[in-house]
N, C-alpha and C. Protein backbone atom coordinates (compact mmCIF):
# COMPACT_ATOMS: atom_id res chain seq x y z
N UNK A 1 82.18 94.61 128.90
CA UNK A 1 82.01 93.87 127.65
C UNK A 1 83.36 93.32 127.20
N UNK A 2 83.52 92.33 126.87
CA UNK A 2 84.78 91.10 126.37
C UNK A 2 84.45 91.65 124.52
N UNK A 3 85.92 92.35 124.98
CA UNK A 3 86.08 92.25 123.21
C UNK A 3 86.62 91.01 122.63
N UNK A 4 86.19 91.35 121.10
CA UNK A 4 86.41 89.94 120.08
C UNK A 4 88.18 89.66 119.92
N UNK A 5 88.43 88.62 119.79
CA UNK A 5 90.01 88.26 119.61
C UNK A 5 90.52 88.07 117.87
N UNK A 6 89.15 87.42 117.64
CA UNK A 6 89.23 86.65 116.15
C UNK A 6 87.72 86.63 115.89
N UNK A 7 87.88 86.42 114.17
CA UNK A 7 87.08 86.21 113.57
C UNK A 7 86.80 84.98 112.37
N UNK A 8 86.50 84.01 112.27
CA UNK A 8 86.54 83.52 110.85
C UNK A 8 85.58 84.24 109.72
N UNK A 9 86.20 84.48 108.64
CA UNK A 9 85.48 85.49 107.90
C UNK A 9 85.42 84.51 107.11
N UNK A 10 84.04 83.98 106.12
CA UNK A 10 84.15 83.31 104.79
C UNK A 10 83.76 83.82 103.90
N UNK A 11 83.30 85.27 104.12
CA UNK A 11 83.12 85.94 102.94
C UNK A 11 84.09 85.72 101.83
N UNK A 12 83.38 85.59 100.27
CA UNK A 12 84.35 85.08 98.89
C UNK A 12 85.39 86.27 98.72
N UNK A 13 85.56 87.31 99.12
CA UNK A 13 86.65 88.17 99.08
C UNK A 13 87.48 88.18 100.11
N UNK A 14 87.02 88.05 101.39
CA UNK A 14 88.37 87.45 102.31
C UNK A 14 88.36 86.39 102.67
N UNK A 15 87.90 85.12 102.93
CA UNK A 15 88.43 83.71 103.64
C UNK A 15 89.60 83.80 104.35
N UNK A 16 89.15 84.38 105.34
CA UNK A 16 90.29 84.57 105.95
C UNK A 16 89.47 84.63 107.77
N UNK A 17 90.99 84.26 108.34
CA UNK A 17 90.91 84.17 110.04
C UNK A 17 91.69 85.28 110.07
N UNK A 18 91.14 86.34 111.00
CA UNK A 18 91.27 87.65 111.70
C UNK A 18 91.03 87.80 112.75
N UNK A 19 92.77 87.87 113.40
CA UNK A 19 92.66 88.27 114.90
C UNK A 19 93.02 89.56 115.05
N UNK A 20 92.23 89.90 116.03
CA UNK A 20 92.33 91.67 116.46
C UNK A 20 93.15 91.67 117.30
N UNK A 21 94.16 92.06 116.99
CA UNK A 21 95.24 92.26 118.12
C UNK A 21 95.61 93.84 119.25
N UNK A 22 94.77 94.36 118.30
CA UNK A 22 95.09 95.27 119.05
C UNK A 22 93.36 96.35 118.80
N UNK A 23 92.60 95.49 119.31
CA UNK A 23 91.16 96.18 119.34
C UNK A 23 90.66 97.75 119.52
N UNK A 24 89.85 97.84 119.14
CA UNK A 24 89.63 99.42 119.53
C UNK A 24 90.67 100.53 119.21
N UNK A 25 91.53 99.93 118.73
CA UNK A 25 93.07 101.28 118.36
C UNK A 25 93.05 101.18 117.26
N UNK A 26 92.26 102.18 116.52
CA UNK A 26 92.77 101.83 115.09
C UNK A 26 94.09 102.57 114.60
N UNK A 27 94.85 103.13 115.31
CA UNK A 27 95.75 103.41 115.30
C UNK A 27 96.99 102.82 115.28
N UNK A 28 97.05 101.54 115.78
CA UNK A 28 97.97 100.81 115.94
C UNK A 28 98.32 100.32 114.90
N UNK A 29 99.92 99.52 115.37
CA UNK A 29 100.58 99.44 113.74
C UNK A 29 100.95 98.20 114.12
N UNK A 30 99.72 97.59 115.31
CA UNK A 30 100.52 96.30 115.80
C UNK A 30 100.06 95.17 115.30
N UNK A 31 99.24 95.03 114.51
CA UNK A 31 98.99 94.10 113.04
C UNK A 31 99.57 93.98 112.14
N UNK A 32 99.93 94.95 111.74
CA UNK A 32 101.23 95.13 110.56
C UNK A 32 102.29 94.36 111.11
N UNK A 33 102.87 94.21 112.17
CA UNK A 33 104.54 94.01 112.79
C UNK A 33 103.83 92.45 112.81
N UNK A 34 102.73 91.92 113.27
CA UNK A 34 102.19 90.66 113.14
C UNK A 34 102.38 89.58 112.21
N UNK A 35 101.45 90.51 111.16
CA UNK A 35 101.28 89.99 109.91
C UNK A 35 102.42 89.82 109.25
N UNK A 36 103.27 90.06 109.44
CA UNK A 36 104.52 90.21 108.53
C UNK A 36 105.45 88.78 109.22
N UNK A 37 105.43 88.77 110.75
CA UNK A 37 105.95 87.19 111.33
C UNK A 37 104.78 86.11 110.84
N UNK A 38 103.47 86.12 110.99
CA UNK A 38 102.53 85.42 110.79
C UNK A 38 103.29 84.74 109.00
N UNK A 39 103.47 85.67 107.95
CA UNK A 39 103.38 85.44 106.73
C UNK A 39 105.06 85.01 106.73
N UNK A 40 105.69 85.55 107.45
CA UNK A 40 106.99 84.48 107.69
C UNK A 40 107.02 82.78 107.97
N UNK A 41 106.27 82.78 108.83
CA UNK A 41 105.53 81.58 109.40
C UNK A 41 105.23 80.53 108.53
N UNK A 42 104.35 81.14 107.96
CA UNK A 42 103.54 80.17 106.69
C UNK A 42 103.64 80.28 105.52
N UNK A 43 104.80 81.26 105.73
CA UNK A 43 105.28 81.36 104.08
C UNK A 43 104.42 82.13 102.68
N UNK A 44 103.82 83.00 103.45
CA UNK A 44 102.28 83.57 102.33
C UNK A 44 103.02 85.13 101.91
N UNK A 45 102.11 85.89 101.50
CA UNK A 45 102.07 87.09 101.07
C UNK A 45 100.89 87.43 100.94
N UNK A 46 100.20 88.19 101.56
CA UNK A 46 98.67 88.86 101.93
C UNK A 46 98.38 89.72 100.84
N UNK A 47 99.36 90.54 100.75
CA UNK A 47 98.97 91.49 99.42
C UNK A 47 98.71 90.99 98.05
N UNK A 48 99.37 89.41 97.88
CA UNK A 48 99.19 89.04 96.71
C UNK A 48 98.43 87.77 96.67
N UNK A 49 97.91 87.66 97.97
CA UNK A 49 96.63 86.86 97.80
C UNK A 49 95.05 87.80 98.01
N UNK A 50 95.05 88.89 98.57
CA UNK A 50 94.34 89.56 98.84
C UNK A 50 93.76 90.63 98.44
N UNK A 51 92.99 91.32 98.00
CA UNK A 51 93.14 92.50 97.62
C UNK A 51 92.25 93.98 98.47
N UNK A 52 91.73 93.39 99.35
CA UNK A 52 90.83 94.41 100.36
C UNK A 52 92.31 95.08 101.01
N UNK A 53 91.67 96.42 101.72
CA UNK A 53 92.53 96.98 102.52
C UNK A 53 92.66 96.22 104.06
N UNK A 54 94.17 96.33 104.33
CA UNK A 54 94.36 95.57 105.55
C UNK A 54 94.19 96.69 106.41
N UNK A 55 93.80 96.03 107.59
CA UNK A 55 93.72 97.41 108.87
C UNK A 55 94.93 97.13 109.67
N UNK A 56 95.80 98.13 110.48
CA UNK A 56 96.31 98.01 111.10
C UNK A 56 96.41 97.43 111.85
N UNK A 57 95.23 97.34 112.66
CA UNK A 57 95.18 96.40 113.99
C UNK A 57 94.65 95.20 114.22
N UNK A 58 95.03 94.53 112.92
CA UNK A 58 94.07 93.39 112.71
C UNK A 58 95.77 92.03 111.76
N UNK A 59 95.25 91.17 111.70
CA UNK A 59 95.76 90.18 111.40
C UNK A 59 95.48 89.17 110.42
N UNK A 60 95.62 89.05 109.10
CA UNK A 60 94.79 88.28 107.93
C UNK A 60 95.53 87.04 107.67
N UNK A 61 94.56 85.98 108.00
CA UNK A 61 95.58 84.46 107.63
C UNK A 61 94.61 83.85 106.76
N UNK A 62 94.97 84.04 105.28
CA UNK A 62 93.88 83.19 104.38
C UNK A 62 93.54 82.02 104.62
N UNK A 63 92.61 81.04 104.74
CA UNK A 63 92.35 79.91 104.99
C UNK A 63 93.32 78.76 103.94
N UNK A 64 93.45 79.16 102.49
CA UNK A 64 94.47 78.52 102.04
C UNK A 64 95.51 78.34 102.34
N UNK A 65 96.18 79.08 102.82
CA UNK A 65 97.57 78.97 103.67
C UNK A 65 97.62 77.76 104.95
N UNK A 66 96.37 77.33 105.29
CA UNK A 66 96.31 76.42 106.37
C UNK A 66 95.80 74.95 105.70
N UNK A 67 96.91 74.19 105.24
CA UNK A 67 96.94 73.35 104.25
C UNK A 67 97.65 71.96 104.83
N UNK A 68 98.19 71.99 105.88
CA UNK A 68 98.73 70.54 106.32
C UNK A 68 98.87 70.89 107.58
N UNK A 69 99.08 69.74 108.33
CA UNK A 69 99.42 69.63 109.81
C UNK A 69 100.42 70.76 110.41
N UNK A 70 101.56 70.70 109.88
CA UNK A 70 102.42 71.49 110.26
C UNK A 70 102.04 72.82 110.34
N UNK A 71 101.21 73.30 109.62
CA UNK A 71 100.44 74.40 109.32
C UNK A 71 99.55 75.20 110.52
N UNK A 72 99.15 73.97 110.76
CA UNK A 72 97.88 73.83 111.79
C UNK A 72 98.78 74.10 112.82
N UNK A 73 99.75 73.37 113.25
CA UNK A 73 100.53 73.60 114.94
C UNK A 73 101.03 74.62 114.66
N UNK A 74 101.89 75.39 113.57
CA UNK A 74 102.20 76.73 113.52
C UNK A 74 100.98 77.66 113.69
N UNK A 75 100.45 77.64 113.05
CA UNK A 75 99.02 78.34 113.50
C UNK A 75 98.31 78.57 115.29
N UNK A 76 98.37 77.39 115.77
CA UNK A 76 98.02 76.67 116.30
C UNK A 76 98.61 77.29 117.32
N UNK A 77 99.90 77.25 117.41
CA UNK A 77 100.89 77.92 118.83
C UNK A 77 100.81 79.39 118.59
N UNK A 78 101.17 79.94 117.65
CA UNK A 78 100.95 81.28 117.03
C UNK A 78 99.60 81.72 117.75
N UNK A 79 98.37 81.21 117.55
CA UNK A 79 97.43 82.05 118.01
C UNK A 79 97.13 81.67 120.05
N UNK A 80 97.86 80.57 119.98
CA UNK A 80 98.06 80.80 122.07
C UNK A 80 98.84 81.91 122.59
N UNK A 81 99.88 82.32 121.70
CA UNK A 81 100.63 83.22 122.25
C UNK A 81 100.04 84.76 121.97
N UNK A 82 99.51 84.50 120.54
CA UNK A 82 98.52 86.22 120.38
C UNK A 82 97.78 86.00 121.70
N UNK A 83 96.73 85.23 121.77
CA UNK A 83 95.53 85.37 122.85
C UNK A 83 96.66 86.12 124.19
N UNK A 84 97.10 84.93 124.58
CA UNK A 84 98.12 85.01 125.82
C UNK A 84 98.36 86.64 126.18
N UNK A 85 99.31 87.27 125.14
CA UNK A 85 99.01 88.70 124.87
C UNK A 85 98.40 89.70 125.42
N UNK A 86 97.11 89.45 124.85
CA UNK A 86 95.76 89.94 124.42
C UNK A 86 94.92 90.14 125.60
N UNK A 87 95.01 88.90 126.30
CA UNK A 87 94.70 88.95 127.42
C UNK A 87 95.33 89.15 128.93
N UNK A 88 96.68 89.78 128.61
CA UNK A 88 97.01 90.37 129.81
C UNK A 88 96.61 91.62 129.92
């Protein structure tokens, strides 16, 4: 079975794209070390757009944050290189 990579969530409490980076481990802290370049990236803050609990092994990019082109190719290259990853 092919685990999931991502998710688009539109639920009104998260709107958000969630990639699993590190599936099945909920142990891992390798979402956290993510999320923190991801929100470098695009310039956000998750905690203060968000208010659900983040999981470790997961990755939260609010859909607002993806607001212009430039956005999009940061995004854009950002999630070739997660997959890339992911799938070795």
């Amino acid at each position: 079975r092919k685990t999931k990579f991502a998710t688009l969530y539109g639920e009104m409490r998260y709107n958000c794209l969630i990639l699993h980076v590190d599936p099945g481990n909920l142990e891992s802290n390798k979402g956290k070390i993510i999320q923190k370049e991801i929100q470098e990236f695009l310039n956000f803050d998750i905690k203060q757009m968000r208010s659900f609990a983040l999981k470790k092994h997961e990755v939260f990019i609010p859909f607002e944050v993806i607001n212009s082109k430039e956005s999009i190719v940061i995004l854009k290259d950002f999630i070739r290189e997660q997959y890339y990853i992911f799938n070795k």
